[in-house]
N, C-alpha and C. Protein backbone atom coordinates (compact mmCIF):
# COMPACT_ATOMS: atom_id res chain seq x y z
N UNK A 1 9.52 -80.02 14.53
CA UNK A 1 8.26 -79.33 14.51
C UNK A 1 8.12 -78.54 15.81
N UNK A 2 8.08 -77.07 15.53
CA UNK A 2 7.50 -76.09 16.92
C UNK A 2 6.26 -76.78 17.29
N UNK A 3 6.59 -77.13 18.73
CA UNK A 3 5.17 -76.89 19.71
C UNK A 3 5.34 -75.97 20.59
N UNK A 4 3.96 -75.34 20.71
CA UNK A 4 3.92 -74.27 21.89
C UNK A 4 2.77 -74.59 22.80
N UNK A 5 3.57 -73.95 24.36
CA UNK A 5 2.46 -74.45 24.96
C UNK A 5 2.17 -73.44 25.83
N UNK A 6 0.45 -72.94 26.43
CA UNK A 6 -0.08 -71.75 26.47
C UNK A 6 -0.05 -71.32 27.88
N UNK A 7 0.70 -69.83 27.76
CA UNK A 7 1.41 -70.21 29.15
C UNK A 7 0.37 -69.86 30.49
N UNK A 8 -0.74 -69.26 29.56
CA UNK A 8 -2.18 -69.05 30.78
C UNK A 8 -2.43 -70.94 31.20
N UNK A 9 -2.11 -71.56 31.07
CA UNK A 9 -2.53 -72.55 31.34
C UNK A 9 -1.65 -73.02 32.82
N UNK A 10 -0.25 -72.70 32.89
CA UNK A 10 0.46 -73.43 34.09
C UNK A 10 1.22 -71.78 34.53
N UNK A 11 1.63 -71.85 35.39
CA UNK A 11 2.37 -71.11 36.44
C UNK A 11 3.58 -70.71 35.95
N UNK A 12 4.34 -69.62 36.01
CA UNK A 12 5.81 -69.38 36.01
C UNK A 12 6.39 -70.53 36.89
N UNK A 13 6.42 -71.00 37.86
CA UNK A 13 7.31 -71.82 38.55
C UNK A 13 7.35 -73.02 37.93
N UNK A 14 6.05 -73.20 36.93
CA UNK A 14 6.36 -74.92 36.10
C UNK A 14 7.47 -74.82 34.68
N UNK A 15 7.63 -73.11 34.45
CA UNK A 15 8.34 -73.50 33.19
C UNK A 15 9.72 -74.32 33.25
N UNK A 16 10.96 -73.78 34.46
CA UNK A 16 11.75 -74.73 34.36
C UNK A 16 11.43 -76.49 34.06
N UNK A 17 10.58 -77.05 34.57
CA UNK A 17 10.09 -78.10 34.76
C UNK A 17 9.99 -78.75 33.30
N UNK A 18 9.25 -77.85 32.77
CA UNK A 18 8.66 -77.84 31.34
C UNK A 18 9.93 -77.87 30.57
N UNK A 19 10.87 -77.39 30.67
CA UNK A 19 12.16 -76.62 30.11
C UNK A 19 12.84 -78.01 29.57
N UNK A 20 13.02 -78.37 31.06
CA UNK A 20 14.19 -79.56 31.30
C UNK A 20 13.78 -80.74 30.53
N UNK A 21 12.30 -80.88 31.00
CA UNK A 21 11.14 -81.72 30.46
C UNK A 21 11.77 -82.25 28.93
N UNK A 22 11.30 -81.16 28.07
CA UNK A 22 11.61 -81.04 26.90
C UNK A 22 13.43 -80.99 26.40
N UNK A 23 13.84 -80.29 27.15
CA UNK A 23 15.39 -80.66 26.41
C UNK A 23 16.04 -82.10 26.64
N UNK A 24 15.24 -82.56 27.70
CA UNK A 24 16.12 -84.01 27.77
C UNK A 24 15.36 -85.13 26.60
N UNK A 25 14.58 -84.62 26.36
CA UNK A 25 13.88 -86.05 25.07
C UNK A 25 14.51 -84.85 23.69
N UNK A 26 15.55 -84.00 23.63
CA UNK A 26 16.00 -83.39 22.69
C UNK A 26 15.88 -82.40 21.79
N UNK A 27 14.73 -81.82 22.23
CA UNK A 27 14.14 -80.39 21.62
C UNK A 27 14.89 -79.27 22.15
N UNK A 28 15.14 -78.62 21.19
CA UNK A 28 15.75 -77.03 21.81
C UNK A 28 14.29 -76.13 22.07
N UNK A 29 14.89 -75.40 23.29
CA UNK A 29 13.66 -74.52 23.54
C UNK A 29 13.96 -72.91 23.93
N UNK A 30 12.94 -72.67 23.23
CA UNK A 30 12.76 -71.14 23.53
C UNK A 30 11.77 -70.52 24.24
N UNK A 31 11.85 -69.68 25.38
CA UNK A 31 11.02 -69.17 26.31
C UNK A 31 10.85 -67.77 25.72
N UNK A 32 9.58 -67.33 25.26
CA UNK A 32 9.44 -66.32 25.16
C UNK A 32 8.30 -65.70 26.02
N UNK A 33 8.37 -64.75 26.96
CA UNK A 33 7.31 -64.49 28.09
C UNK A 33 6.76 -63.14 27.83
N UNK A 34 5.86 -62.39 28.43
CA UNK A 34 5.48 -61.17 28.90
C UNK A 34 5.10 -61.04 30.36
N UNK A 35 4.87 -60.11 31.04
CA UNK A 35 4.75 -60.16 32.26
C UNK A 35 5.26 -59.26 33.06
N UNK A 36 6.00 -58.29 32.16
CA UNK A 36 7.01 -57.31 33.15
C UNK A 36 6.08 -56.11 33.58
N UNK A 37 5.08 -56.08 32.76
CA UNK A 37 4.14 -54.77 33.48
C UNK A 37 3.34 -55.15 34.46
N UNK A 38 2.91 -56.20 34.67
CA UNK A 38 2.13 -56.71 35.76
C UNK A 38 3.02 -56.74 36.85
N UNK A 39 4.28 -57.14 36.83
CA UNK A 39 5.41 -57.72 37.64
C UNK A 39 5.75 -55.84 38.54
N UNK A 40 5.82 -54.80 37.20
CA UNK A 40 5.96 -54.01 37.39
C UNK A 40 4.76 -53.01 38.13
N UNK A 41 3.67 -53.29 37.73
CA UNK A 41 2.46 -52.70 38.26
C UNK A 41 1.95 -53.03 40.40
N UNK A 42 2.73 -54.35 40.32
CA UNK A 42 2.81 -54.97 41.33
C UNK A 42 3.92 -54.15 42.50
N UNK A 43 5.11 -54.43 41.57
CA UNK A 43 6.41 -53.47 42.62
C UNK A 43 5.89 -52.27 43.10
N UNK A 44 5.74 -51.43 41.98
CA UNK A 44 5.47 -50.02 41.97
C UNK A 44 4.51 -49.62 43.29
N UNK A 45 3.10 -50.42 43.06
CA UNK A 45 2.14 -50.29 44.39
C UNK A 45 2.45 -50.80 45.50
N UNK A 46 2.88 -51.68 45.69
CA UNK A 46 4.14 -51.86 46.84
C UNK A 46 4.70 -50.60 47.68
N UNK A 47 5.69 -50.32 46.65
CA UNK A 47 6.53 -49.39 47.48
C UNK A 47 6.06 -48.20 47.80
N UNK A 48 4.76 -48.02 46.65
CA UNK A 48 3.71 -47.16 47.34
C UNK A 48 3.10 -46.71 48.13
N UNK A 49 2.61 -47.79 48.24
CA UNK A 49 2.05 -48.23 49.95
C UNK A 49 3.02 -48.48 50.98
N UNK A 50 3.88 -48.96 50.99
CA UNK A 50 5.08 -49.03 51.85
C UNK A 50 5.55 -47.67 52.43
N UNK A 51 6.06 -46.81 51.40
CA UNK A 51 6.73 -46.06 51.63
C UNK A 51 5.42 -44.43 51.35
N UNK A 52 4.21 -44.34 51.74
CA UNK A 52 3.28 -43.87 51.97
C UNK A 52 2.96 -43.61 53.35
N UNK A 53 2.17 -41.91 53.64
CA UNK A 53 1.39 -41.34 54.65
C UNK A 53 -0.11 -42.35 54.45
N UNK A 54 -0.84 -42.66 55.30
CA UNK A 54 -2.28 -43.17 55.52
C UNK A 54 -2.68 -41.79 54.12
N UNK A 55 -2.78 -40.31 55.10
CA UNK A 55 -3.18 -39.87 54.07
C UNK A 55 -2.66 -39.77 52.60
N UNK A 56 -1.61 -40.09 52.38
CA UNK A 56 -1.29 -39.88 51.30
C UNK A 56 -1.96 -40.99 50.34
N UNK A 57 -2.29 -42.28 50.79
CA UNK A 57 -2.89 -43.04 50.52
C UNK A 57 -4.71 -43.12 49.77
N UNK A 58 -4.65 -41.91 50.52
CA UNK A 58 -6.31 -41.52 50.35
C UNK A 58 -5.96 -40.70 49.13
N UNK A 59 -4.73 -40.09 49.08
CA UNK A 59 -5.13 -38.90 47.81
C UNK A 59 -4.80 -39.58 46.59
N UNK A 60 -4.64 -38.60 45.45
CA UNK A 60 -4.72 -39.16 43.80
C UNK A 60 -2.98 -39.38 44.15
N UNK A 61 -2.78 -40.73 43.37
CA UNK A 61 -1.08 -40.85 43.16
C UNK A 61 -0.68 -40.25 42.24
N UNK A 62 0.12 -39.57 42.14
CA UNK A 62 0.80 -39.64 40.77
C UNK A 62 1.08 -40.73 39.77
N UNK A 63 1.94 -41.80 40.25
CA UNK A 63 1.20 -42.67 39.29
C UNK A 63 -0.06 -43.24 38.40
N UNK A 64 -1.46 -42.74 38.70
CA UNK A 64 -2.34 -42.71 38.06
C UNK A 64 -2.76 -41.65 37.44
N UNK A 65 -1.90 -40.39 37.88
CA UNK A 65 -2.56 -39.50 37.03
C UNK A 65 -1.43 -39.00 35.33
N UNK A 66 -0.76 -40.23 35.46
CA UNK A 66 0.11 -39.78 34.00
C UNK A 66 -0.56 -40.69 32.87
N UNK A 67 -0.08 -40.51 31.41
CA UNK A 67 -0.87 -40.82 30.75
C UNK A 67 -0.61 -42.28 30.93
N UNK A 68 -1.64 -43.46 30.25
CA UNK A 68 -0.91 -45.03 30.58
C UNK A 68 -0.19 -45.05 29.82
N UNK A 69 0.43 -44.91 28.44
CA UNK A 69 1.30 -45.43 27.99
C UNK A 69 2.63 -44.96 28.85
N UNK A 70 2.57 -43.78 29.46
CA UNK A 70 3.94 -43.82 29.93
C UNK A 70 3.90 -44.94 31.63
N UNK A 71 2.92 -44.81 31.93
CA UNK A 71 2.52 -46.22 33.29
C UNK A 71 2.88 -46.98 33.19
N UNK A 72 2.06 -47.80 31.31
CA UNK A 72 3.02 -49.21 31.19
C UNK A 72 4.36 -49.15 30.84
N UNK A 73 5.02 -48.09 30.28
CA UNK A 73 6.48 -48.51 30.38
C UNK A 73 7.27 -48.14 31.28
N UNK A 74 6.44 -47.50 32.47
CA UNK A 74 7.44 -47.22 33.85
C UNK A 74 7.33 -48.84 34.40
N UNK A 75 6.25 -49.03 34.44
CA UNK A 75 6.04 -50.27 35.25
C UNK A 75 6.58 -51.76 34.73
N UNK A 76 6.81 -51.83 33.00
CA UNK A 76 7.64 -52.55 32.56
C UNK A 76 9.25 -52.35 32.81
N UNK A 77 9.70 -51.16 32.62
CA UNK A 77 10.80 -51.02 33.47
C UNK A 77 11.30 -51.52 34.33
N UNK A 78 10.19 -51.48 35.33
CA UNK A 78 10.40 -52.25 36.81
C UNK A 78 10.30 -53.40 36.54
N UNK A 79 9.38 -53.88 36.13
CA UNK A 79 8.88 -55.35 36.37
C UNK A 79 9.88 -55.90 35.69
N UNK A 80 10.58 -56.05 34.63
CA UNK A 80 11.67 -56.42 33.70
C UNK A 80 12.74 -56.94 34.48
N UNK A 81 13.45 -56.19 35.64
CA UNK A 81 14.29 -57.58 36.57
C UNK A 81 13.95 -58.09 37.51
N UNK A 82 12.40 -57.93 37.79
CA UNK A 82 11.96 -58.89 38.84
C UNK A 82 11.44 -60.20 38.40
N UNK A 83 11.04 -59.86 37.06
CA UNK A 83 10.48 -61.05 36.27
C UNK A 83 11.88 -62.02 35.82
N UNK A 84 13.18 -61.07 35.29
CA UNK A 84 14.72 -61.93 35.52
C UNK A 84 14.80 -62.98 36.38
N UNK A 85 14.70 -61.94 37.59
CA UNK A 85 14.88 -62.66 39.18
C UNK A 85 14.86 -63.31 39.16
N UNK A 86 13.43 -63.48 39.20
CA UNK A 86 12.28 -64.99 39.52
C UNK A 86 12.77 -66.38 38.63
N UNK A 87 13.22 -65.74 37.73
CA UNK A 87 13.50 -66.88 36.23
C UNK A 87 14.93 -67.61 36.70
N UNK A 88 15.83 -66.65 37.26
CA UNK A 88 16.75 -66.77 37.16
C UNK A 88 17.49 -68.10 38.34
N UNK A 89 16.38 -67.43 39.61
CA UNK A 89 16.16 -68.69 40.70
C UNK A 89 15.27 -69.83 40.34
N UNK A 90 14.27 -69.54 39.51
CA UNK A 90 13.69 -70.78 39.42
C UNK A 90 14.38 -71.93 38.18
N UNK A 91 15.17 -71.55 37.36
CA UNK A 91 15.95 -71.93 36.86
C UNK A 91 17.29 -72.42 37.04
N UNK A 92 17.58 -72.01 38.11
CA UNK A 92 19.13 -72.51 39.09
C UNK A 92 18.55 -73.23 39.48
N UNK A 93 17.32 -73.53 40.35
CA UNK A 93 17.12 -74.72 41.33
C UNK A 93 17.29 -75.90 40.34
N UNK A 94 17.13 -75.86 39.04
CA UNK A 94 17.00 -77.16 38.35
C UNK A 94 18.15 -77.05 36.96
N UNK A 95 19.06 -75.78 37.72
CA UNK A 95 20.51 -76.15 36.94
C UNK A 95 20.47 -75.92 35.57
N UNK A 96 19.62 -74.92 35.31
CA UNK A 96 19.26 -74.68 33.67
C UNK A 96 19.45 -73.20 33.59
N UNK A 97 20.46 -72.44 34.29
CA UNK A 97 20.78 -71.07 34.79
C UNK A 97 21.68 -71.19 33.58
């Protein structure tokens, strides 16, 4: 029997936990996530600001002035191997890489 469990409720860093949790009493599991546009919305303003004049800061970005659907899939773009990343280390620490 599928159980699912809601992932607004615990943290990315608990799923390994959760993972292992469950495969050792014998359930196969499947992680299915979202998150890469946030992940991506996050980078993007970053390097924004990073790599930004003060004034340039004050003016309109280009990034806000394109339409959103093409925003969210620039920013899913991005966010897509940082959200890997993260999975990928937090999942080695507990050998489930």
């Amino acid at each position: 029997e599928a159980e699912q469990v809601d992932a607004r409720l615990i943290g990315s860093s608990e799923y390994p936990s959760i993972i292992n949790d469950n495969r050792r009493s014998g359930r196969q599991v499947i992680l299915v996530t979202s998150g890469s546009v946030c992940s991506g919305v996050q980078r993007i303003t970053r390097e924004s600001i990073l790599n930004s004049t003060p004034l340039q800061l004050q003016s309109d970005s280009p990034l806000y002035s394109e339409k959103p659907e093409v925003r969210r899939r620039a920013a899913a773009a991005c966010g897509q191997s940082a959200l890997m990343s993260l999975y990928d280390l937090l999942f080695a620490q507990m050998d489930l890489a």
